[in-house]
C-alpha atoms as a PDB file:
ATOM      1  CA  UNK A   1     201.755  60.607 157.149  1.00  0.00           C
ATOM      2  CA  UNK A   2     198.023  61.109 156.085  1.00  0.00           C
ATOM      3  CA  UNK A   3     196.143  58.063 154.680  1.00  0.00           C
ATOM      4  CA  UNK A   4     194.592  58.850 151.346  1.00  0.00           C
ATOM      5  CA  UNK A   5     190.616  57.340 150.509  1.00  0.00           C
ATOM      6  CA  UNK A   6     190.008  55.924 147.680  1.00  0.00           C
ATOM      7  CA  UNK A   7     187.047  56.623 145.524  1.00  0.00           C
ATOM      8  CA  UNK A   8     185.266  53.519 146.571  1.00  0.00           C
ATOM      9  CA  UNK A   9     186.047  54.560 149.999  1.00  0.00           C
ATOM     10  CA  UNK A  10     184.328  58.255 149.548  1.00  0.00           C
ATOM     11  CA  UNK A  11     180.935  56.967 148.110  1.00  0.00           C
ATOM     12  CA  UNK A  12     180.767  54.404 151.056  1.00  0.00           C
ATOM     13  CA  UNK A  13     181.615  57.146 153.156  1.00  0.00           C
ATOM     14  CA  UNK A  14     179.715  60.057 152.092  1.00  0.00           C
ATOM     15  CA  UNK A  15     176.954  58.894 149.855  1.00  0.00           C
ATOM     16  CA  UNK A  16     175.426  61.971 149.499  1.00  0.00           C
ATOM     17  CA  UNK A  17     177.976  62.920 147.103  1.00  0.00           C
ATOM     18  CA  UNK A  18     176.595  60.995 144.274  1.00  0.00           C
ATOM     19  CA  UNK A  19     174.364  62.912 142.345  1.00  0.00           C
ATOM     20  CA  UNK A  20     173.310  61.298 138.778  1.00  0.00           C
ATOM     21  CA  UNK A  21     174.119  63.768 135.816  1.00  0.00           C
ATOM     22  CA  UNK A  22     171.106  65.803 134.757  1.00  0.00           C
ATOM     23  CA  UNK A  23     170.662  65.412 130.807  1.00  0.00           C
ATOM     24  CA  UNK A  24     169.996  68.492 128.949  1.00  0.00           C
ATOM     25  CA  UNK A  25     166.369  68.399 127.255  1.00  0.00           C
ATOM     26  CA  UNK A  26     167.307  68.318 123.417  1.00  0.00           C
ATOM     27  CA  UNK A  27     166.812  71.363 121.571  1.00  0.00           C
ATOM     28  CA  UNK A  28     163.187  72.165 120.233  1.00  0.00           C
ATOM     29  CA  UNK A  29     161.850  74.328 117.223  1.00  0.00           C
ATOM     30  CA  UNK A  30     159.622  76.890 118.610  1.00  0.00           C
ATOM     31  CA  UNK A  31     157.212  78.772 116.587  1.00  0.00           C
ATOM     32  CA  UNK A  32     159.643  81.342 115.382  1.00  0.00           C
ATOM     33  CA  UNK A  33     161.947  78.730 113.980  1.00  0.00           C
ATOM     34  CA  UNK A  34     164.902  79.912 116.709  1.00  0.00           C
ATOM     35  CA  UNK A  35     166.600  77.052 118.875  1.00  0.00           C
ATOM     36  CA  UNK A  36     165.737  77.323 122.907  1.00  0.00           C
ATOM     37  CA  UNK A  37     167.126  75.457 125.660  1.00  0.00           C
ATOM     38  CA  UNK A  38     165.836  75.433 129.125  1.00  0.00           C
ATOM     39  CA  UNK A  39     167.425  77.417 131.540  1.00  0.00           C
ATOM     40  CA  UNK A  40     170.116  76.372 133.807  1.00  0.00           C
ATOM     41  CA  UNK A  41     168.027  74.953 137.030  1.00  0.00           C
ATOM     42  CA  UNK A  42     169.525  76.193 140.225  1.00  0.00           C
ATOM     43  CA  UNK A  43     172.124  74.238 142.269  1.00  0.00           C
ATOM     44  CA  UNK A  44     170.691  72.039 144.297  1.00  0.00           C
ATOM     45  CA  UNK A  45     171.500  72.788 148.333  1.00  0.00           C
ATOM     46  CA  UNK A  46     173.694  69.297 148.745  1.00  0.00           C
ATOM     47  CA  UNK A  47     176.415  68.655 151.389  1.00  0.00           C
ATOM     48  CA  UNK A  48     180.063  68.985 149.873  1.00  0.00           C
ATOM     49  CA  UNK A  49     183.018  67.158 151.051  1.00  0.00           C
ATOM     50  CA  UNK A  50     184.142  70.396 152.848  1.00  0.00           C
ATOM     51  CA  UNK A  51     181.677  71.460 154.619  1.00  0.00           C
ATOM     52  CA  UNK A  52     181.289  67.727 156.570  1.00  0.00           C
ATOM     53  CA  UNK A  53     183.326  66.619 158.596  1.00  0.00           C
ATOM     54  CA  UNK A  54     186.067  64.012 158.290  1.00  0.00           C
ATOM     55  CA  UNK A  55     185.251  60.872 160.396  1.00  0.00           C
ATOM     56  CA  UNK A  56     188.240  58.854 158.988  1.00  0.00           C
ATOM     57  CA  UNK A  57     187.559  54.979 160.053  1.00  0.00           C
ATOM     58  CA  UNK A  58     191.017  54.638 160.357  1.00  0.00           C
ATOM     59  CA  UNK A  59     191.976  58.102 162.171  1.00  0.00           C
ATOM     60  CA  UNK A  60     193.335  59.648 158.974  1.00  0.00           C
ATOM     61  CA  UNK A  61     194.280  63.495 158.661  1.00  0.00           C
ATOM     62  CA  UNK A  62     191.783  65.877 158.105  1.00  0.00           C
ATOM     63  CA  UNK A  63     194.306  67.405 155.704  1.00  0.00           C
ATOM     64  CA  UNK A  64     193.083  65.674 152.832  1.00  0.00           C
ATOM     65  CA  UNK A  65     189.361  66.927 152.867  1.00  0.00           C
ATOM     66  CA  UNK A  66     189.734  70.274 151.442  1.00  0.00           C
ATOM     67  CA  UNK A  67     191.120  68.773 148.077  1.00  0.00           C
ATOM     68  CA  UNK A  68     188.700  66.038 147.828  1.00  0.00           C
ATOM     69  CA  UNK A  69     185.776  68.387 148.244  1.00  0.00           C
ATOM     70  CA  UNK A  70     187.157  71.033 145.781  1.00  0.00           C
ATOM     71  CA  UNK A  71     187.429  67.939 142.895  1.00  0.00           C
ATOM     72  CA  UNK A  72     183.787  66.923 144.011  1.00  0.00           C
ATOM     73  CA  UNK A  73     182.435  70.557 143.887  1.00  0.00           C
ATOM     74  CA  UNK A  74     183.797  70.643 140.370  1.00  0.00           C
ATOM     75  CA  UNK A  75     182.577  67.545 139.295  1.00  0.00           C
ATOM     76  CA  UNK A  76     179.263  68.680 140.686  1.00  0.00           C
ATOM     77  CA  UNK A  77     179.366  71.887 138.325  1.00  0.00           C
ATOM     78  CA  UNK A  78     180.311  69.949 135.198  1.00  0.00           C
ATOM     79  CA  UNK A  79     177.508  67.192 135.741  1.00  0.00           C
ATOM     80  CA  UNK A  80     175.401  70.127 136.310  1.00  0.00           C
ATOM     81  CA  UNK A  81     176.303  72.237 133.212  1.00  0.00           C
ATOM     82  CA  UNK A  82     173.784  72.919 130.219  1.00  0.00           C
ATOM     83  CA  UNK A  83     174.018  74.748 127.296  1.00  0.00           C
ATOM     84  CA  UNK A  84     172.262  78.356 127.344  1.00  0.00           C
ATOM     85  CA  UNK A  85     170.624  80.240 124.817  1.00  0.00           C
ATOM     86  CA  UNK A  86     173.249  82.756 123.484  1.00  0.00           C
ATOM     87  CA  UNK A  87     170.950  85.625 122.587  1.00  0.00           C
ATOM     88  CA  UNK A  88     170.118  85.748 126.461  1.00  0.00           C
ATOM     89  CA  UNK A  89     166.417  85.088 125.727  1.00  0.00           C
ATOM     90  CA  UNK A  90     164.297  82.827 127.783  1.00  0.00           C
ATOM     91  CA  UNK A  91     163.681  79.501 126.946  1.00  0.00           C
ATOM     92  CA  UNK A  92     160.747  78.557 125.334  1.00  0.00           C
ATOM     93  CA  UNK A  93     159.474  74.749 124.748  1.00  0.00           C
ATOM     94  CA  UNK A  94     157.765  74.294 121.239  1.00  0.00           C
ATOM     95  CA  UNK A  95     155.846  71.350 120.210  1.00  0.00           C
ATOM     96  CA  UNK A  96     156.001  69.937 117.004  1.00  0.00           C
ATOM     97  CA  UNK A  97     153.829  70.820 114.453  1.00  0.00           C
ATOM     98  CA  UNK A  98     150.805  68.322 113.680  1.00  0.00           C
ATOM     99  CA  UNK A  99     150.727  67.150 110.232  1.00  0.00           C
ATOM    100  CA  UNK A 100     147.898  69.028 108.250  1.00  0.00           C
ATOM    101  CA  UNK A 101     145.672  65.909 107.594  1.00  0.00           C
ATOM    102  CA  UNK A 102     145.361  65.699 111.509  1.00  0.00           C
ATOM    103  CA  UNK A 103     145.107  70.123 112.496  1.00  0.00           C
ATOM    104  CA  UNK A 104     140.906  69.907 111.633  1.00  0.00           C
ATOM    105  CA  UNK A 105     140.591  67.165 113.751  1.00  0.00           C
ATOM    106  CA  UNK A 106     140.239  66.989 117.804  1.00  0.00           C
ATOM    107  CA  UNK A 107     141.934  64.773 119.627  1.00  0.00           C
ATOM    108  CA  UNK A 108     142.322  62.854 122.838  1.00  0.00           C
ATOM    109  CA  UNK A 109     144.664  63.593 125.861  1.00  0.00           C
ATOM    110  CA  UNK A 110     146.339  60.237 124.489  1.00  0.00           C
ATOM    111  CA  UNK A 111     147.008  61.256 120.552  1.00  0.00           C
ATOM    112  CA  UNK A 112     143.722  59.402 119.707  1.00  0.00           C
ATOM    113  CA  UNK A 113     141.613  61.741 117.328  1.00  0.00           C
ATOM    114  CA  UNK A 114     137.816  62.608 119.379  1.00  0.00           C
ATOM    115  CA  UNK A 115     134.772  60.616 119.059  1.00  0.00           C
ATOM    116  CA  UNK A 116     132.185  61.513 116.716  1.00  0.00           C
ATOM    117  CA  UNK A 117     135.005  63.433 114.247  1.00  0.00           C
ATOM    118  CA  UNK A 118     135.421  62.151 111.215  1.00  0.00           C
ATOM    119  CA  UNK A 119     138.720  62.630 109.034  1.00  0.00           C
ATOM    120  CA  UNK A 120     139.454  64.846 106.682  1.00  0.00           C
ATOM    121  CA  UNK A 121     139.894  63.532 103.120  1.00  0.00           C
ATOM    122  CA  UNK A 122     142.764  61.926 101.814  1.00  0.00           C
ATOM    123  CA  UNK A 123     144.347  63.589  99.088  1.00  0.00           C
ATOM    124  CA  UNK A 124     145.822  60.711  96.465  1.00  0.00           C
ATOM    125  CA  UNK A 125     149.496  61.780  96.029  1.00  0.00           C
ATOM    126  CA  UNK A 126     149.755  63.520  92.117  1.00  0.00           C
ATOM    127  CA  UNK A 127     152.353  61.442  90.619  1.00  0.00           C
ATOM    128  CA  UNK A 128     153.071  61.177  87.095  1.00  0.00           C
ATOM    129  CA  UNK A 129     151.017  58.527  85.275  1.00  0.00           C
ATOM    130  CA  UNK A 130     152.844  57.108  82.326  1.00  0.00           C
ATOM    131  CA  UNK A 131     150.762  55.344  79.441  1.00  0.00           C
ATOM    132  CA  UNK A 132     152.861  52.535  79.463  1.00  0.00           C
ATOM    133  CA  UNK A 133     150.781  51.887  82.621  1.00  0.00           C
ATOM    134  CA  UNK A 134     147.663  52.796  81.547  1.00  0.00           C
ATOM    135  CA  UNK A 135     147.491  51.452  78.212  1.00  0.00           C
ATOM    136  CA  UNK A 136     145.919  47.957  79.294  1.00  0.00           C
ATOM    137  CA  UNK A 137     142.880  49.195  81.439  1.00  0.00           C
ATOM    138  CA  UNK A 138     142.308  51.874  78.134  1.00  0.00           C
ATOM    139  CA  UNK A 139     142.525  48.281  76.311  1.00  0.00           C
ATOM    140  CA  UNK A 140     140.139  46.820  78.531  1.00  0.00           C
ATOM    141  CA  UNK A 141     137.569  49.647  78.538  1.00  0.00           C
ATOM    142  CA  UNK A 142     137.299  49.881  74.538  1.00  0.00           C
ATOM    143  CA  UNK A 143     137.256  46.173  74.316  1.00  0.00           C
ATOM    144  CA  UNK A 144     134.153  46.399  77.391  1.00  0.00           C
ATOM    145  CA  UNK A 145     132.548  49.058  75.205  1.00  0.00           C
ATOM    146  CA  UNK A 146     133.203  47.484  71.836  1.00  0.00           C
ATOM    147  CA  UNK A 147     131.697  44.180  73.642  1.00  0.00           C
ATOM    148  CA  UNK A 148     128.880  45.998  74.850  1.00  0.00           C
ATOM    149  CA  UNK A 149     128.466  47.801  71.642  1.00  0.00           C
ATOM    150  CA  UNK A 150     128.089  44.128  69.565  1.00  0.00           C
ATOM    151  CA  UNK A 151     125.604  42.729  72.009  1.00  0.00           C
ATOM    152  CA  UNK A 152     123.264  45.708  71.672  1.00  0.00           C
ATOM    153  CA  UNK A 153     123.662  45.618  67.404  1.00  0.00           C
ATOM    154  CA  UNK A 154     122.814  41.647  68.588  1.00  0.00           C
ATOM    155  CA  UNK A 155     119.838  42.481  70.416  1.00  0.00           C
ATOM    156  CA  UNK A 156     118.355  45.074  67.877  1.00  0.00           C
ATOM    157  CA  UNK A 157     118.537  42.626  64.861  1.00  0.00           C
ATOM    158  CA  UNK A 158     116.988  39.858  67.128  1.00  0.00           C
ATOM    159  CA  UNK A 159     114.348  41.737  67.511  1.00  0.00           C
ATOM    160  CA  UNK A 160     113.822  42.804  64.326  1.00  0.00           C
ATOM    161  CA  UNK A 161     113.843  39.563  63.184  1.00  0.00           C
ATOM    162  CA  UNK A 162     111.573  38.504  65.642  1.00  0.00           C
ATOM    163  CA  UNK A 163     109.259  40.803  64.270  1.00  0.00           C
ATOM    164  CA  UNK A 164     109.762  40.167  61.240  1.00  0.00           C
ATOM    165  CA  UNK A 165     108.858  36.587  61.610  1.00  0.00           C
ATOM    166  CA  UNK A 166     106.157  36.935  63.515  1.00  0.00           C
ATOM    167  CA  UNK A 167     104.864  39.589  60.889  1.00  0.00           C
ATOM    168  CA  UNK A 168     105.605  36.666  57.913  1.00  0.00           C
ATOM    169  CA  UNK A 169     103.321  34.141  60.568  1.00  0.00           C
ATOM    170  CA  UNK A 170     100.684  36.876  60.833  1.00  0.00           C
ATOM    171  CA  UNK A 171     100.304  37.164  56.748  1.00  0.00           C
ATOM    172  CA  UNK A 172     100.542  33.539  56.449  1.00  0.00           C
ATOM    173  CA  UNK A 173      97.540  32.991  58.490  1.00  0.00           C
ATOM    174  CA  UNK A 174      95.649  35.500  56.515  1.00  0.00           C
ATOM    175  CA  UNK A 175      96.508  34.356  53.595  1.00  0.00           C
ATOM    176  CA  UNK A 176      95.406  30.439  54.493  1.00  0.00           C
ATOM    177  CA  UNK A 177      92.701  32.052  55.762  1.00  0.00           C
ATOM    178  CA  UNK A 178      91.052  33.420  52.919  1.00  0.00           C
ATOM    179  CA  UNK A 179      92.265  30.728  51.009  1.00  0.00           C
ATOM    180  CA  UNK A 180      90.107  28.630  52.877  1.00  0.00           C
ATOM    181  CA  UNK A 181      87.578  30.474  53.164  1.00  0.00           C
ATOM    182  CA  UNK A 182      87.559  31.037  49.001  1.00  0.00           C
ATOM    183  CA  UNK A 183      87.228  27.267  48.659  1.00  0.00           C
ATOM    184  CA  UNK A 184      84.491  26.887  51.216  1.00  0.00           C
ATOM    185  CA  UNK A 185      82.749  29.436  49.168  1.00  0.00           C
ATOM    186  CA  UNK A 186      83.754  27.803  45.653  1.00  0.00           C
ATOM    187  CA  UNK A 187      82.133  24.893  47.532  1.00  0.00           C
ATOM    188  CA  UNK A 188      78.966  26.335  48.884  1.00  0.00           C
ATOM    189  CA  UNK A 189      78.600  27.834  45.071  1.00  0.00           C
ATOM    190  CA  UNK A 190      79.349  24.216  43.061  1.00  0.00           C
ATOM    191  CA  UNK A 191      76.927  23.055  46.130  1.00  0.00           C
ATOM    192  CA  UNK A 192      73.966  25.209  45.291  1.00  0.00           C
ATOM    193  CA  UNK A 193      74.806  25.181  41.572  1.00  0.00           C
ATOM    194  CA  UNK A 194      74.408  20.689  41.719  1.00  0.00           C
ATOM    195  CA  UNK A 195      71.490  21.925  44.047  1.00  0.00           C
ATOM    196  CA  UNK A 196      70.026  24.410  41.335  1.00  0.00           C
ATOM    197  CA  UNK A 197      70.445  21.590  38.436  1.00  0.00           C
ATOM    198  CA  UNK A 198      68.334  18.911  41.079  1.00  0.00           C
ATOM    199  CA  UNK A 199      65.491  21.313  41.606  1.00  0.00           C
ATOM    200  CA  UNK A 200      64.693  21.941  38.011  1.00  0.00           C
ATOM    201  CA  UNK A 201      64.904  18.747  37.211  1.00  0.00           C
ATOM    202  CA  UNK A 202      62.399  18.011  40.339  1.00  0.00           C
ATOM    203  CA  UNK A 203      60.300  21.337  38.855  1.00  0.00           C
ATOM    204  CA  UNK A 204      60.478  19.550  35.260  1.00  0.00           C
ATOM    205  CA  UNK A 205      58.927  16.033  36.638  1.00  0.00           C
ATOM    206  CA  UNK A 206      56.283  17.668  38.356  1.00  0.00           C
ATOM    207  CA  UNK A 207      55.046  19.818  35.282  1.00  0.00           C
ATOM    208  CA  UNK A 208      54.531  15.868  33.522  1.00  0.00           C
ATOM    209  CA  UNK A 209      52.827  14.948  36.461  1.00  0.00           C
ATOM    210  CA  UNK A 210      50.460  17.835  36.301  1.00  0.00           C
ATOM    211  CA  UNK A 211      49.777  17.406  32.740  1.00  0.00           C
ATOM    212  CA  UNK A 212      46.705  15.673  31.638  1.00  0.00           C
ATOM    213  CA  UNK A 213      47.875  13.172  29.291  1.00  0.00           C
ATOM    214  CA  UNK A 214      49.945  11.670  32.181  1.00  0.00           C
ATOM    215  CA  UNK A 215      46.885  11.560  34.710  1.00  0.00           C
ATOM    216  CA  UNK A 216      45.008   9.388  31.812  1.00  0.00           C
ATOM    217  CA  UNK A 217      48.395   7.433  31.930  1.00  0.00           C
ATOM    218  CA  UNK A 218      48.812   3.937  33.854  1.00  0.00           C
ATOM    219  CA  UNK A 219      48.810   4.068  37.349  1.00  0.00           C
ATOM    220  CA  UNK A 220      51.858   2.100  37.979  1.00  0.00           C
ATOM    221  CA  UNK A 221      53.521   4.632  35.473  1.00  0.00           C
ATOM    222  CA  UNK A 222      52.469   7.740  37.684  1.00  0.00           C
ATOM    223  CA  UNK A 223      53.526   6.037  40.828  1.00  0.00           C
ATOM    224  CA  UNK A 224      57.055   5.678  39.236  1.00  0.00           C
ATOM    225  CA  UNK A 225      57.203   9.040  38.203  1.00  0.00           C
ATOM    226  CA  UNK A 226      56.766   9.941  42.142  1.00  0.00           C
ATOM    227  CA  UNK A 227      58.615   7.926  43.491  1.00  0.00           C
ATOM    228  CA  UNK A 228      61.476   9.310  41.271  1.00  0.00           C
ATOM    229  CA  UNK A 229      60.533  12.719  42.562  1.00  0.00           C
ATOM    230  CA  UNK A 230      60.750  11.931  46.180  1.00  0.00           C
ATOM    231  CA  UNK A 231      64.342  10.342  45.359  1.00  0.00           C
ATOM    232  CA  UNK A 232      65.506  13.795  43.951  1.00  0.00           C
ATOM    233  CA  UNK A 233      64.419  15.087  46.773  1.00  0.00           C
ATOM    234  CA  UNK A 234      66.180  13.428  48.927  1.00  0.00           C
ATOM    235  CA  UNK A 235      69.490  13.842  47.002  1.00  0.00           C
ATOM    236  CA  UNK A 236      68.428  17.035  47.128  1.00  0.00           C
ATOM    237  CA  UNK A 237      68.162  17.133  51.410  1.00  0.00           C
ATOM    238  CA  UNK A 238      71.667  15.190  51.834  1.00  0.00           C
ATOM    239  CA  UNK A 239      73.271  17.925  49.301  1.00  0.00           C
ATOM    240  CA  UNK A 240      71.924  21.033  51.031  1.00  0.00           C
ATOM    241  CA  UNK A 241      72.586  19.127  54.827  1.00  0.00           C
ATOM    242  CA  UNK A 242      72.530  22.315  56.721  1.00  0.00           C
ATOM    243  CA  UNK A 243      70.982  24.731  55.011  1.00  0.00           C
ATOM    244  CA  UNK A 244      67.772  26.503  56.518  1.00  0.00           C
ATOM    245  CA  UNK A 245      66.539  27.786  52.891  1.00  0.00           C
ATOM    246  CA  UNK A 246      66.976  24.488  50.849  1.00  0.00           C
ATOM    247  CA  UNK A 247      65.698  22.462  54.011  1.00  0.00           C
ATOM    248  CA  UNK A 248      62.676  24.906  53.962  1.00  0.00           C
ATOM    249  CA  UNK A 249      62.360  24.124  49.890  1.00  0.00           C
ATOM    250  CA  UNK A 250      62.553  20.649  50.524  1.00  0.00           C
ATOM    251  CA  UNK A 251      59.825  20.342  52.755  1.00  0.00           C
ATOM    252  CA  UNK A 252      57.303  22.121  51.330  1.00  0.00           C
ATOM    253  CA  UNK A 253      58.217  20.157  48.481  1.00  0.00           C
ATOM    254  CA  UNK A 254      57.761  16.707  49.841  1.00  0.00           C
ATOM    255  CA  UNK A 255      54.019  17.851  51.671  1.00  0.00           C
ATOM    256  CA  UNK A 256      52.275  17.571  48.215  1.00  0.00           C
ATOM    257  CA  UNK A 257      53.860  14.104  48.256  1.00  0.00           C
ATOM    258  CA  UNK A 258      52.585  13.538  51.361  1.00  0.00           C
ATOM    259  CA  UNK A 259      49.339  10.832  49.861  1.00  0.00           C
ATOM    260  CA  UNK A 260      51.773   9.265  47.700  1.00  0.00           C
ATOM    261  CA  UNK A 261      53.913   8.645  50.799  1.00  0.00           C
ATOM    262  CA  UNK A 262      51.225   7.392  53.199  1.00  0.00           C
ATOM    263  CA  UNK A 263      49.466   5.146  50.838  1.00  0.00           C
ATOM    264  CA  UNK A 264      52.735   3.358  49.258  1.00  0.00           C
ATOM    265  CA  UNK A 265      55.119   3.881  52.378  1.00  0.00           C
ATOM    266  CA  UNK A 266      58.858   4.058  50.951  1.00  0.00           C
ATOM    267  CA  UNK A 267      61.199   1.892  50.832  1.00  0.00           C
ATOM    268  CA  UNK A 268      63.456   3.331  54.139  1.00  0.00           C
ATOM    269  CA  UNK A 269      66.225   1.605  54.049  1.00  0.00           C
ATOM    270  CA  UNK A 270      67.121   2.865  50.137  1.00  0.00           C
ATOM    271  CA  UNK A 271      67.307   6.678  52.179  1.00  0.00           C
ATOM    272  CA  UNK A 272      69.604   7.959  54.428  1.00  0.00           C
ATOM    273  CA  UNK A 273      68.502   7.736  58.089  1.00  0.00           C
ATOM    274  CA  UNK A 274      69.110  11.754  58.054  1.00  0.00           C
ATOM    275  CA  UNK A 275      66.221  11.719  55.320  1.00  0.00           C
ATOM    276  CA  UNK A 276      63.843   9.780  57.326  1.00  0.00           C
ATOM    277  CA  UNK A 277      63.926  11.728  60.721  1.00  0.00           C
ATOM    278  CA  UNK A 278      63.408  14.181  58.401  1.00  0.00           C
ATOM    279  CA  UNK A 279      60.277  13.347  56.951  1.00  0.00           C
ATOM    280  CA  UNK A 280      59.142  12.011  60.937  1.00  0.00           C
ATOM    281  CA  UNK A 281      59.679  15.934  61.421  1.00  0.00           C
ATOM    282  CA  UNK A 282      57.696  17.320  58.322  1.00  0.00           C
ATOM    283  CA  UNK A 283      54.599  15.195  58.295  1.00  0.00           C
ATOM    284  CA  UNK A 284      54.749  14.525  61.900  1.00  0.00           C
ATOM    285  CA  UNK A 285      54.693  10.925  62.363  1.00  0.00           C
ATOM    286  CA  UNK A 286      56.721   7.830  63.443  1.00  0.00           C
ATOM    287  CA  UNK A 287      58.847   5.864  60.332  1.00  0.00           C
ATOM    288  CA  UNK A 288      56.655   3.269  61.278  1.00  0.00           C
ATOM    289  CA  UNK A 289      53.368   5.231  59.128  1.00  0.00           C
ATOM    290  CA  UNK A 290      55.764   5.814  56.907  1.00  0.00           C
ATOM    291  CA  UNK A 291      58.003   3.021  55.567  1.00  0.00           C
ATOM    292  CA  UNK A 292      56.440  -0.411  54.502  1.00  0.00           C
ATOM    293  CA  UNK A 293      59.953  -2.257  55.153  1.00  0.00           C
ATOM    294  CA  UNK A 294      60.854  -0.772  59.030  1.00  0.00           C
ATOM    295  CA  UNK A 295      59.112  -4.060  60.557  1.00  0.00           C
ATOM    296  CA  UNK A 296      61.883  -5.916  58.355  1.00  0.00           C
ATOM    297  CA  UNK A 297      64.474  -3.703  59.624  1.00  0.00           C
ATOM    298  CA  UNK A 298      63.667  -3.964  63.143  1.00  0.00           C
END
């Protein structure tokens, strides 16, 4: 009786026989939108179970071989199977498509797009847009331009009354300015009007000093009247403090005075010290020549 191998037995025996399944490629869209499968590859040239020989380890019967190899060719052919294209055509491998953002753009053997290219724009997907959703940023843009709108109406009437306060400054300044400057000259007018009266009455004593009933008069009486003279004078020189013309007046007044003064020397310290230097300038000597009392007041 032949002894019958087991499987276990066969692929320790003869492992040539195991060949690993091929797997079909799946099927790929070509560029005419047809399915393609790769052709059937050829049967590879292996040993089969019938064409070896038996070398039993246990002296079994060669009987057995024939159907062993026959159940191994045809597992062969089923493990080697694929599907075919049924219009006959070759088979064609197709790619897939790349996506349009990526087709202007080169690329690496890796996928990576090339150096130097830059990518073509990006298209925001259209969507609706509902006002539900907009409705706060409209909010917040007319309450921006409302905002913006206040501070420049703000600005404008700042500046406006900026100017119109410094206008109001301006006038006021004018205004005190010619103010004072009417009273200085209301001043300088009563001042030369007091100044007017003095000199006419100087004029008036000097026309009874000139008279000759008043030379055949007293001395002491004419010395008086001089004396009085050379005090309106002098009221006459602090009144007029400043003033070229009167000062001019005044000292062509006090040079036909100028015996009276040299002879009796005044009494300095009943003038003003402004009045003195004065009359140092005019008859050009010291207040010594001139006052009898400046030892006393030194």
């Amino acid at each position: 009786m032949a002894r019958k191998y087991s499987v276990k037995q066969e692929q320790l025996t003869f492992p040539e026989l195991l060949l690993s399944p091929v797997q079909a490629a799946p099927p790929k869209l070509s560029d005419a939108g047809a399915f393609a499968v790769p052709s059937e590859p050829e049967p590879a040239d292996f040993p089969v179970a019938g064409d070896l020989k038996t070398q039993p380890s246990d002296g079994g019967l060669a009987g057995s071989g024939p159907r062993k190899s026959t159940r191994k060719r045809a597992a062969r052919s089923k493990a080697l199977s694929v599907p075919e294209a049924t219009d006959g055509s070759e088979a064609v491998s197709v790619t897939p498509a790349a996506p349009e953002e990526t087709r202007g753009i080169k690329q690496e053997p890796d996928g990576r797009p090339g150096a130097g290219e830059a990518p073509g724009p990006v298209t925001a997907p259209a969507g609706s847009i509902r006002f539900g959703e907009t409705r706060p940023r409209l909010l917040a843009h007319i309450a921006t331009i409302v905002s913006s709108a206040v501070a420049v109406v703000v600005l404008i009437f700042g500046s406006y009354q900026f100017h119109e306060t410094q206008k109001a400054q301006r006038e006021s300044i004018a205004v005190e300015k010619d103010v004072r400057q009417h009273e200085r000259a209301e001043k300088a007018a009563e001042t030369n009007a007091r100044a007017v009266e003095l000199f006419l009455k100087y004029n008036e004593l000097m026309l009874q000093l000139n008279t000759p009933a008043f030379r055949a008069a007293k001395r002491e009486s004419r010395l008086w009247k001089e004396s009085l003279a050379v005090n309106l004078l002098e009221s006459l020189f602090n009144l007029t403090r400043g003033n070229k013309d009167w000062e001019a007046t005044i000292g062509w007044a006090l040079e036909k005075h100028g015996r009276f003064i040299r002879e009796q020397r005044l009494s300095c310290r009943a003038y003003s010290s402004e009045f003195v230097r004065y009359l140092e300038t005019v008859f050009g000597a010291q207040a010594r020549s001139l006052c009898r009392d400046f030892q006393d007041a030194g």
